[in-house]
Structures are given as structure tokens and as C-alpha cells.
C-alpha atoms as a PDB file:
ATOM      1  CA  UNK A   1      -6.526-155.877-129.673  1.00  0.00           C
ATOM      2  CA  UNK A   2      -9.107-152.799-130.182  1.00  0.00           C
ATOM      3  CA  UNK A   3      -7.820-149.860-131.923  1.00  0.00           C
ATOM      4  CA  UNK A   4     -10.907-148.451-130.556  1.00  0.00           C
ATOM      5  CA  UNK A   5     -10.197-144.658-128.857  1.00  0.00           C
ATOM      6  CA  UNK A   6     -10.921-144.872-125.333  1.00  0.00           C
ATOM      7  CA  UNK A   7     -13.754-141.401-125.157  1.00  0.00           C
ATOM      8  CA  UNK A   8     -12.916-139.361-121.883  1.00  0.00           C
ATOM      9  CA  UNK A   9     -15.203-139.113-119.170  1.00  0.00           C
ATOM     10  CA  UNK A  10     -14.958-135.197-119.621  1.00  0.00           C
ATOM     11  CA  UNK A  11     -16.300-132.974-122.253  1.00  0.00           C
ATOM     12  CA  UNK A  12     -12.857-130.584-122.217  1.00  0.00           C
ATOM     13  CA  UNK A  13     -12.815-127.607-125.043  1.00  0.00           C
ATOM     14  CA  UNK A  14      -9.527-127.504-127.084  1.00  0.00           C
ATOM     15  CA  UNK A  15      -6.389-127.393-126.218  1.00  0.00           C
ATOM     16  CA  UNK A  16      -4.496-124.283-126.414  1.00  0.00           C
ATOM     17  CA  UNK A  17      -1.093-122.580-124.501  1.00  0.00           C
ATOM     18  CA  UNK A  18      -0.224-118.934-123.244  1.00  0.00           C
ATOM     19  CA  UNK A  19       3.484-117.244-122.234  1.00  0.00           C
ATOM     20  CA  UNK A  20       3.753-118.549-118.565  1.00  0.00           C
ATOM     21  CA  UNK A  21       5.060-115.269-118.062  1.00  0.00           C
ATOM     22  CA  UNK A  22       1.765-114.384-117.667  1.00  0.00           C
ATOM     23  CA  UNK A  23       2.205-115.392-113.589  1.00  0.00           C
ATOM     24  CA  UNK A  24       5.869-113.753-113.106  1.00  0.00           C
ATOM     25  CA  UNK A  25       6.063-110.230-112.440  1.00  0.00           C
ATOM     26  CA  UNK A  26       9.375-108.790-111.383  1.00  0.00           C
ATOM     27  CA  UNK A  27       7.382-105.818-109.232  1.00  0.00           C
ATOM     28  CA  UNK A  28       6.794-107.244-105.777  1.00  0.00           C
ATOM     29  CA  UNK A  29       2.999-106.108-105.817  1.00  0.00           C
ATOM     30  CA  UNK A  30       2.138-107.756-109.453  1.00  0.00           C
ATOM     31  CA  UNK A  31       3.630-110.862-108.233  1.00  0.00           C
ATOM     32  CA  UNK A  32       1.496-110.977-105.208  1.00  0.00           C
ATOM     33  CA  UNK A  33      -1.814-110.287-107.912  1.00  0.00           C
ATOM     34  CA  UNK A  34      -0.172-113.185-109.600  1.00  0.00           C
ATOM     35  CA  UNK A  35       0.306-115.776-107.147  1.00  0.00           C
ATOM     36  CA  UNK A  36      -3.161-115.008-106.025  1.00  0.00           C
ATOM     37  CA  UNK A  37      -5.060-115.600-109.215  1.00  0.00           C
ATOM     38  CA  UNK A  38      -2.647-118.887-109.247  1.00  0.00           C
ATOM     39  CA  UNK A  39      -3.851-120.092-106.516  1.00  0.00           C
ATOM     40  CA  UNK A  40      -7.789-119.235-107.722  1.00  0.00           C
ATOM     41  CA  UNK A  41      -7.105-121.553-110.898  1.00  0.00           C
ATOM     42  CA  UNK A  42      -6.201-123.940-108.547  1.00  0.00           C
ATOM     43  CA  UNK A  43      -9.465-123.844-106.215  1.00  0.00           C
ATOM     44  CA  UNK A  44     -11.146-123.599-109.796  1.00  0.00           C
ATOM     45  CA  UNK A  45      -9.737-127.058-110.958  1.00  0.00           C
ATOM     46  CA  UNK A  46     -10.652-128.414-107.496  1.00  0.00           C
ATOM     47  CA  UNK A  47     -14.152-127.463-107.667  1.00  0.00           C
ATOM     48  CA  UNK A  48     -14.386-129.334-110.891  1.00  0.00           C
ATOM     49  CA  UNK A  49     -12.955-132.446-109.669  1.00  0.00           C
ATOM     50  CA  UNK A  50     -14.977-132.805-106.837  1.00  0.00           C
ATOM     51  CA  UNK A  51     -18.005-131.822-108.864  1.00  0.00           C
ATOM     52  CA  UNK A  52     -17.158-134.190-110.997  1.00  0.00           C
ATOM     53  CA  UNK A  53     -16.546-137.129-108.948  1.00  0.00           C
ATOM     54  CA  UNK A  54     -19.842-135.950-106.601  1.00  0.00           C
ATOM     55  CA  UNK A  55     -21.746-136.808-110.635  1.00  0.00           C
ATOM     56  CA  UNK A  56     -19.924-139.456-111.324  1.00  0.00           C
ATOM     57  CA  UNK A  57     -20.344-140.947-107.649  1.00  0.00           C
ATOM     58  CA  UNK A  58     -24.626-140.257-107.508  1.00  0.00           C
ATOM     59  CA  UNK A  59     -24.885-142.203-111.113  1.00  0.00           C
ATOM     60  CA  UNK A  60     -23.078-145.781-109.594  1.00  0.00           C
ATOM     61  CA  UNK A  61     -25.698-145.943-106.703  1.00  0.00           C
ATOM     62  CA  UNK A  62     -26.517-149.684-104.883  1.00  0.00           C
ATOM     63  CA  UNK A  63     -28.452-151.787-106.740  1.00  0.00           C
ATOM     64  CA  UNK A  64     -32.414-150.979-106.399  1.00  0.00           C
ATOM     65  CA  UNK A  65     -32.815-154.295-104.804  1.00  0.00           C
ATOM     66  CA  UNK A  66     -29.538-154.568-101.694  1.00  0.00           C
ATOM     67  CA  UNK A  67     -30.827-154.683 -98.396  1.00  0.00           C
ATOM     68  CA  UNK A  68     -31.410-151.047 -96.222  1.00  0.00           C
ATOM     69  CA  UNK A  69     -28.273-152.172 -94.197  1.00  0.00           C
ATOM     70  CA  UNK A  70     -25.600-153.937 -96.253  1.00  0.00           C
ATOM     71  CA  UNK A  71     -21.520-153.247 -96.898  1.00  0.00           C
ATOM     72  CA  UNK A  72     -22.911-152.026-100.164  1.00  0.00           C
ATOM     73  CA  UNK A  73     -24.535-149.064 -99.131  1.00  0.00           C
ATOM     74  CA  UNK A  74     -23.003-148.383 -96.289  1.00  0.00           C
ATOM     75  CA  UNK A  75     -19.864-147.629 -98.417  1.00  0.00           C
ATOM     76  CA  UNK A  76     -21.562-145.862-100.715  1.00  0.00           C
ATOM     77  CA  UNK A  77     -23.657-143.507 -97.837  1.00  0.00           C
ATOM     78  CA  UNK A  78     -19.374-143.010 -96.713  1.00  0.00           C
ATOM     79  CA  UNK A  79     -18.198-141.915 -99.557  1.00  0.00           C
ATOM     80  CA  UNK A  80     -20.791-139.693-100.468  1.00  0.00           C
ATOM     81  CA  UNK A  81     -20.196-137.973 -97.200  1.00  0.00           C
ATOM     82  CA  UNK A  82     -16.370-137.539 -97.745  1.00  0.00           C
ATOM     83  CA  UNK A  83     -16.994-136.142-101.215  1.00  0.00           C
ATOM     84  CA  UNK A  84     -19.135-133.585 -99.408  1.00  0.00           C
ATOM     85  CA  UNK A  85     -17.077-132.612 -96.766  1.00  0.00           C
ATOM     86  CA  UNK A  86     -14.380-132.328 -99.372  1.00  0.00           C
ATOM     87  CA  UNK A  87     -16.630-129.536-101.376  1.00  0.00           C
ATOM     88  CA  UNK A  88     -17.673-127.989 -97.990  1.00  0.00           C
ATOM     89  CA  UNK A  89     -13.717-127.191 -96.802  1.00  0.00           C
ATOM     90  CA  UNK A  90     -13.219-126.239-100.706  1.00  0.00           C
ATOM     91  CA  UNK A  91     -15.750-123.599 -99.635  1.00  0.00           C
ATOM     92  CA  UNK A  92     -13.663-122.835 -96.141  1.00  0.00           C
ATOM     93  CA  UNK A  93     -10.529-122.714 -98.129  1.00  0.00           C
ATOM     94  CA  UNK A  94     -11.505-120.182-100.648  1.00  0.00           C
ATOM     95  CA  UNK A  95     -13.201-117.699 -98.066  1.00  0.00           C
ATOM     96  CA  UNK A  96      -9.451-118.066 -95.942  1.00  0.00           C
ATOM     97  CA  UNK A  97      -8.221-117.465 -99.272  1.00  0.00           C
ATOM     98  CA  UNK A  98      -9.804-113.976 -99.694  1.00  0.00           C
ATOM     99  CA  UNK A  99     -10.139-113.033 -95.903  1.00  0.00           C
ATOM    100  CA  UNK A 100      -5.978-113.533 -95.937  1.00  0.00           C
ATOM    101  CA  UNK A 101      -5.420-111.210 -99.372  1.00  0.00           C
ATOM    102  CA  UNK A 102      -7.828-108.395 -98.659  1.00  0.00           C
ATOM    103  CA  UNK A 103      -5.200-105.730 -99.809  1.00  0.00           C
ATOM    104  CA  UNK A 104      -5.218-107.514-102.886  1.00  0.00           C
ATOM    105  CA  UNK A 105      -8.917-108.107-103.601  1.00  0.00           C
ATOM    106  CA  UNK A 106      -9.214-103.854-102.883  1.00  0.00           C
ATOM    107  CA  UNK A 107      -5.952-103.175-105.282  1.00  0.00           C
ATOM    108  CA  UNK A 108      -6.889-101.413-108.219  1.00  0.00           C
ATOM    109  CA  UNK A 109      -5.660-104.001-110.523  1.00  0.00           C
ATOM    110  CA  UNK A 110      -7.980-106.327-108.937  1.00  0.00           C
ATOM    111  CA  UNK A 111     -11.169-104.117-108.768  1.00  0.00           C
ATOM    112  CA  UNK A 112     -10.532-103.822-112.397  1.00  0.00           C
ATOM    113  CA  UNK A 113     -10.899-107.088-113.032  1.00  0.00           C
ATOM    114  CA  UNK A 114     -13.901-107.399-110.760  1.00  0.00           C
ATOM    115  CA  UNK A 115     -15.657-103.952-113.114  1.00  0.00           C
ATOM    116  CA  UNK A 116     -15.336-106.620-116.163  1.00  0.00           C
ATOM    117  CA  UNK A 117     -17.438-109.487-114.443  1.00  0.00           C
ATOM    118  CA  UNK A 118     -20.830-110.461-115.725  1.00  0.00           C
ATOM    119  CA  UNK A 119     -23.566-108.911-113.089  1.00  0.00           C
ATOM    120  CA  UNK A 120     -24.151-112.643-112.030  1.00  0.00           C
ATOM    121  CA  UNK A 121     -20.103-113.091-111.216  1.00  0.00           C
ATOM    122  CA  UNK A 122     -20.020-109.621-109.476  1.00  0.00           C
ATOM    123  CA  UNK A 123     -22.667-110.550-106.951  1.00  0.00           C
ATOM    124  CA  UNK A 124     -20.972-113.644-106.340  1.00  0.00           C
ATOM    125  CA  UNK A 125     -17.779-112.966-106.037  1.00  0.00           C
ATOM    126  CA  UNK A 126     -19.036-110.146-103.661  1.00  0.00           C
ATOM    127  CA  UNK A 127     -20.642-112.727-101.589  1.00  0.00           C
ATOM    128  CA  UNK A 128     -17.209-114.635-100.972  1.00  0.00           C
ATOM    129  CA  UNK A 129     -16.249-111.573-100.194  1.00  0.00           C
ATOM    130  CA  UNK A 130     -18.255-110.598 -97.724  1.00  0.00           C
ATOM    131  CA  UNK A 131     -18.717-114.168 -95.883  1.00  0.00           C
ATOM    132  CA  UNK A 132     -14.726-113.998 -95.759  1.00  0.00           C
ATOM    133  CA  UNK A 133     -14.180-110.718 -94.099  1.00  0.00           C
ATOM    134  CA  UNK A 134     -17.294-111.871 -91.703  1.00  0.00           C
ATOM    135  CA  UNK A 135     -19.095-108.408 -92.526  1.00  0.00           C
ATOM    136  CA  UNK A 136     -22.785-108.200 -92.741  1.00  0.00           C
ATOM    137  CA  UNK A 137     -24.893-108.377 -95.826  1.00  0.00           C
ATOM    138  CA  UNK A 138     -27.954-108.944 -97.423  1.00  0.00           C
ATOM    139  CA  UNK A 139     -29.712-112.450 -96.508  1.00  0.00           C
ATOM    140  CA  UNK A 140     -29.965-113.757 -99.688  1.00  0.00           C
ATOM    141  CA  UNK A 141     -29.878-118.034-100.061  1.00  0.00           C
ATOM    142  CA  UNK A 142     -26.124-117.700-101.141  1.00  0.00           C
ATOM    143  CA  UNK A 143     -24.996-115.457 -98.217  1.00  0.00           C
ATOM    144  CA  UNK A 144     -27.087-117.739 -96.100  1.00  0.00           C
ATOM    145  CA  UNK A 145     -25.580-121.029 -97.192  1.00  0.00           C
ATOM    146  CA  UNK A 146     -21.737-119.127 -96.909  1.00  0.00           C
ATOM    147  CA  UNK A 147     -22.362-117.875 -93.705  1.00  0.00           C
ATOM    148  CA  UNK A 148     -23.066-121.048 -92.292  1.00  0.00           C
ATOM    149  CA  UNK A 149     -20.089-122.846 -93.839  1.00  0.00           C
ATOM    150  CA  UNK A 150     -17.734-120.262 -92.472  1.00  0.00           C
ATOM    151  CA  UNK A 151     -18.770-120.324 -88.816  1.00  0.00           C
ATOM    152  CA  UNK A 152     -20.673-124.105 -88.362  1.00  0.00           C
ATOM    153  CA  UNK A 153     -18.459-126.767 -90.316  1.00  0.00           C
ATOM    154  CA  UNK A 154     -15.770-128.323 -89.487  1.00  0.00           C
ATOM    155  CA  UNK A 155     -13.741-131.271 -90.450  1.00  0.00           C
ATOM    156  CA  UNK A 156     -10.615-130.689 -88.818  1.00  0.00           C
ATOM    157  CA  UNK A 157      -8.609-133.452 -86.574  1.00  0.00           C
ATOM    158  CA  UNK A 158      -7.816-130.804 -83.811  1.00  0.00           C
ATOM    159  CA  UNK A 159     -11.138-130.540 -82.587  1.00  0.00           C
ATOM    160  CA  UNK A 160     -12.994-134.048 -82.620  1.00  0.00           C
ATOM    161  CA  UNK A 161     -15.330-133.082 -80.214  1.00  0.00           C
ATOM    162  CA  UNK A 162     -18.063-132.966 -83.078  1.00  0.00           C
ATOM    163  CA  UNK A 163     -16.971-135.929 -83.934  1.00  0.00           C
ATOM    164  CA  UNK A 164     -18.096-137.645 -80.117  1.00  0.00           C
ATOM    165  CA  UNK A 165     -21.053-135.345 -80.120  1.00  0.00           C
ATOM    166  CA  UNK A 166     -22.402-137.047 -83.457  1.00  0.00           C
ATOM    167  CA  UNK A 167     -21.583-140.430 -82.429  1.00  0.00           C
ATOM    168  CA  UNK A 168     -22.943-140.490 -79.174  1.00  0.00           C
ATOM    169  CA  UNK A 169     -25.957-138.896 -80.713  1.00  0.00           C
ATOM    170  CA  UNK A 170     -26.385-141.399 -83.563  1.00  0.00           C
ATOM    171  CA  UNK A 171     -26.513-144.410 -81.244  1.00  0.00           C
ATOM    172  CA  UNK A 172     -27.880-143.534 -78.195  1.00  0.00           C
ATOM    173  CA  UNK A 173     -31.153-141.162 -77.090  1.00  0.00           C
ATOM    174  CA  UNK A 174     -31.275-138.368 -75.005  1.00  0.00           C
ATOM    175  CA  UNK A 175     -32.331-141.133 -72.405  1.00  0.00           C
ATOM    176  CA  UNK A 176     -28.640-142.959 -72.783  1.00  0.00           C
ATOM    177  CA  UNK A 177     -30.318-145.900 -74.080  1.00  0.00           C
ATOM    178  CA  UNK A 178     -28.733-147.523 -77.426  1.00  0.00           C
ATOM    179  CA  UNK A 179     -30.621-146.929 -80.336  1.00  0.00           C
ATOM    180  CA  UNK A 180     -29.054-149.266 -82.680  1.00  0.00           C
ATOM    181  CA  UNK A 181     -25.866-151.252 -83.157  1.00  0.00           C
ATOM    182  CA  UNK A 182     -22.611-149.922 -84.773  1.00  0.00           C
ATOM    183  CA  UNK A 183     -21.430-151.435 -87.833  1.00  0.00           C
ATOM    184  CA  UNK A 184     -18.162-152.384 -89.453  1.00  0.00           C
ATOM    185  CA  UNK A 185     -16.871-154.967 -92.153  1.00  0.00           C
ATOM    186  CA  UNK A 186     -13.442-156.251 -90.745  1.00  0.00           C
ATOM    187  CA  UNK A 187     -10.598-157.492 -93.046  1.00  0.00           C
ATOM    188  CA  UNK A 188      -6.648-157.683 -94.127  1.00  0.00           C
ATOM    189  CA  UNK A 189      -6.583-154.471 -95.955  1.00  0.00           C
ATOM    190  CA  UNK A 190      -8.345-150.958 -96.637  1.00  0.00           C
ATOM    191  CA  UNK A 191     -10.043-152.567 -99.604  1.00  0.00           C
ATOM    192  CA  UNK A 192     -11.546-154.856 -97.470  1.00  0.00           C
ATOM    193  CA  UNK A 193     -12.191-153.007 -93.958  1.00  0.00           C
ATOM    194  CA  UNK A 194     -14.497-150.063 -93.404  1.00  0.00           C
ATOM    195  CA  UNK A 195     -15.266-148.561 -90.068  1.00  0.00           C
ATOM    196  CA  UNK A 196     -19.496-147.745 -90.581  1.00  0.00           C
ATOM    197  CA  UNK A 197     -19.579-146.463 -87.325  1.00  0.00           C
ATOM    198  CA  UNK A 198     -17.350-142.926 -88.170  1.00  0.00           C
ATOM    199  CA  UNK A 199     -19.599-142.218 -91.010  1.00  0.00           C
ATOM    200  CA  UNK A 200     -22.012-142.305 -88.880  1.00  0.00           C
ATOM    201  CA  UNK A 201     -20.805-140.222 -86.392  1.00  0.00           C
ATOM    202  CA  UNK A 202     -19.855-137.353 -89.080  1.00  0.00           C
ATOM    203  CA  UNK A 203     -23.396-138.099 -90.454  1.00  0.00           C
ATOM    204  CA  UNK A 204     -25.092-136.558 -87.704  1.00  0.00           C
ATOM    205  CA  UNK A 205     -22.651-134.066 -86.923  1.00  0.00           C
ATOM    206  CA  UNK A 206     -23.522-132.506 -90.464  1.00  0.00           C
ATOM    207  CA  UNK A 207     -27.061-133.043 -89.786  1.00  0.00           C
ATOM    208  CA  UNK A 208     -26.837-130.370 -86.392  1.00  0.00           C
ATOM    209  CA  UNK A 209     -25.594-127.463 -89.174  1.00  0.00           C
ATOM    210  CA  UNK A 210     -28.026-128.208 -91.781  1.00  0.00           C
ATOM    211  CA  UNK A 211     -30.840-128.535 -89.501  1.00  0.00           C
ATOM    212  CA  UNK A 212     -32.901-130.804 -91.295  1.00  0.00           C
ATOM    213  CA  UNK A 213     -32.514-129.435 -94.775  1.00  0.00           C
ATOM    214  CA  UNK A 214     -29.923-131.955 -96.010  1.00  0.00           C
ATOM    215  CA  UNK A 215     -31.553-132.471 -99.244  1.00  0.00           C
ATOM    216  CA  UNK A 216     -31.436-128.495-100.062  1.00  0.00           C
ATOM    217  CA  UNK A 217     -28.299-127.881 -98.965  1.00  0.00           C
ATOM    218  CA  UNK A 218     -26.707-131.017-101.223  1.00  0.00           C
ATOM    219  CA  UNK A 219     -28.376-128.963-104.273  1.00  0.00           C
ATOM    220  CA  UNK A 220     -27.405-125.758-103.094  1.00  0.00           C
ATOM    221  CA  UNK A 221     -24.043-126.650-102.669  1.00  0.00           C
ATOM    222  CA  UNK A 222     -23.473-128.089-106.418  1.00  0.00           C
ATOM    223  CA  UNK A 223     -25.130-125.026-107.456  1.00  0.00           C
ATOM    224  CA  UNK A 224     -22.721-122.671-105.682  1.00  0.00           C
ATOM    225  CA  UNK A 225     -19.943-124.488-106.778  1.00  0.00           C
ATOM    226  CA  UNK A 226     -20.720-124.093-110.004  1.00  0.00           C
ATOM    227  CA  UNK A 227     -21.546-120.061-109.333  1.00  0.00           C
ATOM    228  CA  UNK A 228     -18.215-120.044-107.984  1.00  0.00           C
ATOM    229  CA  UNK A 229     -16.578-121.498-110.566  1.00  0.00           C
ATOM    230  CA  UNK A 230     -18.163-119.439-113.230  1.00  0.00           C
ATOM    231  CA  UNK A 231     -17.037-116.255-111.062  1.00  0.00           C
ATOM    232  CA  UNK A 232     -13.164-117.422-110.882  1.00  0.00           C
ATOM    233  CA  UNK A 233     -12.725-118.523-114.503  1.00  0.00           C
ATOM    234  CA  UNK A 234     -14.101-114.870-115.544  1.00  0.00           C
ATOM    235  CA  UNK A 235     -11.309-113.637-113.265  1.00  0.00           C
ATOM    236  CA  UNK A 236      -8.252-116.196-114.431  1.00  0.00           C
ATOM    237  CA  UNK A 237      -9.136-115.435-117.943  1.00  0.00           C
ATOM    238  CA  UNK A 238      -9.410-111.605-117.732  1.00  0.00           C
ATOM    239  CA  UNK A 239      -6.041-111.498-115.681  1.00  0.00           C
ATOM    240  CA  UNK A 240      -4.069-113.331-118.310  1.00  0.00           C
ATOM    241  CA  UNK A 241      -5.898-112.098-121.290  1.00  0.00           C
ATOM    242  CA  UNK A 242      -6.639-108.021-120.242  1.00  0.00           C
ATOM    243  CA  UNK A 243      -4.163-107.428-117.598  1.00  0.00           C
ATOM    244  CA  UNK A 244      -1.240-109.212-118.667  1.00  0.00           C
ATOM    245  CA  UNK A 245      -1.884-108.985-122.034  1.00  0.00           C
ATOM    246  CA  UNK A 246      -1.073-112.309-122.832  1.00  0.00           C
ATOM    247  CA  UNK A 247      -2.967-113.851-125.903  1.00  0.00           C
ATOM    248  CA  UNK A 248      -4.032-117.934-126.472  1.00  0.00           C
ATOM    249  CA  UNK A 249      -2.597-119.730-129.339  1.00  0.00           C
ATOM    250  CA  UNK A 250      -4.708-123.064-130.595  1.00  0.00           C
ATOM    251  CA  UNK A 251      -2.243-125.605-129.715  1.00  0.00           C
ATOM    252  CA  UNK A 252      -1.900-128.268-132.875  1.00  0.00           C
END
């Protein structure tokens, strides 16, 4: 048996610990500040997931040599989808976040947090801000690329009529002639069955949004994530360090 340490796919710093007082507040209004950077740590750690499985996902790719149209890729085109419409409602779910808290984002214990930001994490935590509340501002790539997350995509189960819509448009013309065969690899369990045909359909229903510029908007939206992410971690660490006063101890 190797004694051999297993090395972790992540590069984590140390480990250290805090008071967990830092997120209980006895005054009504602190506790709302606190549950609110809570829940930003949370959308933090799910940005780096998906990030992270996005990486890990690209570098295991179908061998150079498997045939255009094969279980193979077609799995692999699927999942790469998912993972993207996982980071694009990440997005949705952290403007909802802000739009629903505004009297917290204005508070004055908030804006001080916000004066201690890096100019980089001001502007773009000001651009969630302003693709949240809907309100107009200046058309730079970021407020672009927000803007149309906010008011074009959609993954929900309520409304599948993008769902149809891409289908319909994947296999047939604007003629009503087929354009190709649908696709699926049928078998006794979920390892074995996949339905190629859906990921089609959500294929081109992402394709209508970002209007031909698939590859730019895949960079853009690691990119952002990451801009995000630098943003929030300024603000979870100033909250528990500066506001609440609470110091990190090295954890041994």
C-alpha cells in the first residue's frame, strides 16, 4: 500500500479560523448586513467551483482522433453546456441578490465597505449594481455582457418555450424541412443513457442571445467570474476583519 499523499487538485492558502460571531448581530439591521455578506461568501465559493470544474472539464477533451459525431463528444459538447448555464444563472442569482437588498447595498455600513475596494472592485461591484436595479450606465464590455444575462437567459422549467424554439430550430430550416437526425444513446441507467437531442435544443437557444459570438462570450464569462469574485472576497474579508473587528488566527 502507498503511503504516498494524495496532492489536491486545488492550490488552497492556509488554513486559519475567526469568532463565528462575526455573522450574529443581536441589532436587527447588523444582522440583515450579516446574512447578506453570508450569502456573498456563498455565491463566492460557487463561482469557484464552477470555475473550477469549467478548467478541469476543457483539459479532459475527446480524444484528437473520435469521430465528429460519436457518444464521446456528444457528452462532452452536454456537459460543457450545463457547466455554462450553471455560471450564467450564478450570474442571475447574484444580480437578484443585490436588486432584492438595495437598502442594504446603500446602508452606510455597506458603502463603507464599498470606499475600501480596490478601483478595479469598485467599478465592478458597481456594475452588478447597476445591471441589478436595471438602471442605465455606461456601455462598457462588462455592463454589456450583464445586461444581456439579466434580460436574455434563461434556464428555468416554467417557461420551456426556448427550449421548443431551439429544437425546432436545430433540426429543421426555416423551410420545415429536417436538417439532420436527432441523436441519443439508449440504456438501463443514467450512466448509460443520454438524450443528445436536449443539448441540442439548449445549444441553439444560447446561440439566439449570444448572437454568434459564442467563443467571446465563453472567455468573457470566466473573466467576469473571476472579476466578480475578486470584488466579493474584498467585501467578505473587510466585513469580518474592519467592520466586525474580528481578527484570523493561523489554525495549527
Amino acid at each position: 500500500m502507498s503511503t504516498t499523499p494524495e496532492r489536491s487538485l486545488y492550490t488552497l492558502a492556509r488554513l486559519q479560523y475567526f469568532d463565528p460571531s462575526a455573522f450574529v448581530s443581536p441589532d436587527k439591521e447588523t444582522q440583515k448586513l450579516c446574512d447578506f455578506i453570508l450569502a456573498l461568501a456563498l455565491i463566492y465559493n460557487d463561482f469557484c467551483d464552477l470555475l473550477f470544474i469549467y478548467d478541469l472539464h476543457l483539459k479532459n477533451p475527446p480524444a484528437h482522433d473520435s469521430p465528429k459525431v460519436s457518444t464521446e463528444r456528444g457528452h462532452y459538447i452536454g456537459m460543457q453546456l450545463h457547466i455554462m448555464r450553471l455560471i450564467y444563472s450564478l450570474f442571475r442569482e447574484t444580480l437578484y441578490l443585490i436588486k432584492g437588498r438595495k437598502e442594504i447595498v446603500d446602508s452606510t455600513a455597506f458603502q463603507e465597505i464599498y470606499r475600501s475596494l480596490s478601483k478595479e472592485d469598485k467599478a465592478c461591484w458597481s456594475a452588478l449594481v447597476t445591471a441589478a436595479n436595471e438602471t442605465a450606465g455606461e456601455a462598457t464590455e462588462f455592463n454589456i455582457f450583464l445586461e444581456t444575462i439579466r434580460s436574455k437567459v434563461t434556464f428555468h422549467y416554467v417557461d420551456i418555450s426556448h427550449i421548443s424554439n431551439g429544437y425546432r430550430r436545430h433540426f429543421y430550416g426555416e423551410d420545415g424541412q429536417k436538417r439532420q437526425d436527432a441523436f441519443i444513446s439508449r440504456g438501463m441507467s443514467m450512466s448509460e443513457e443520454r438524450f443528445y437531442f436536449a443539448d441540442a435544443a439548449i445549444e441553439n437557444s444560447m446561440k439566439t442571445w449570444r448572437e454568434g459570438r459564442e467563443e467571446e462570450f465563453r472567455k468573457q464569462t470566466k473573466e467576469y467570474s473571476q472579476n466578480i469574485g475578486a470584488a466579493i472576497r474584498a467585501i467578505v474579508n473587510n466585513f469580518i476583519q474592519n467592520v466586525r473587528n474580528v481578527a484570523w488566527v493561523d489554525y495549527t
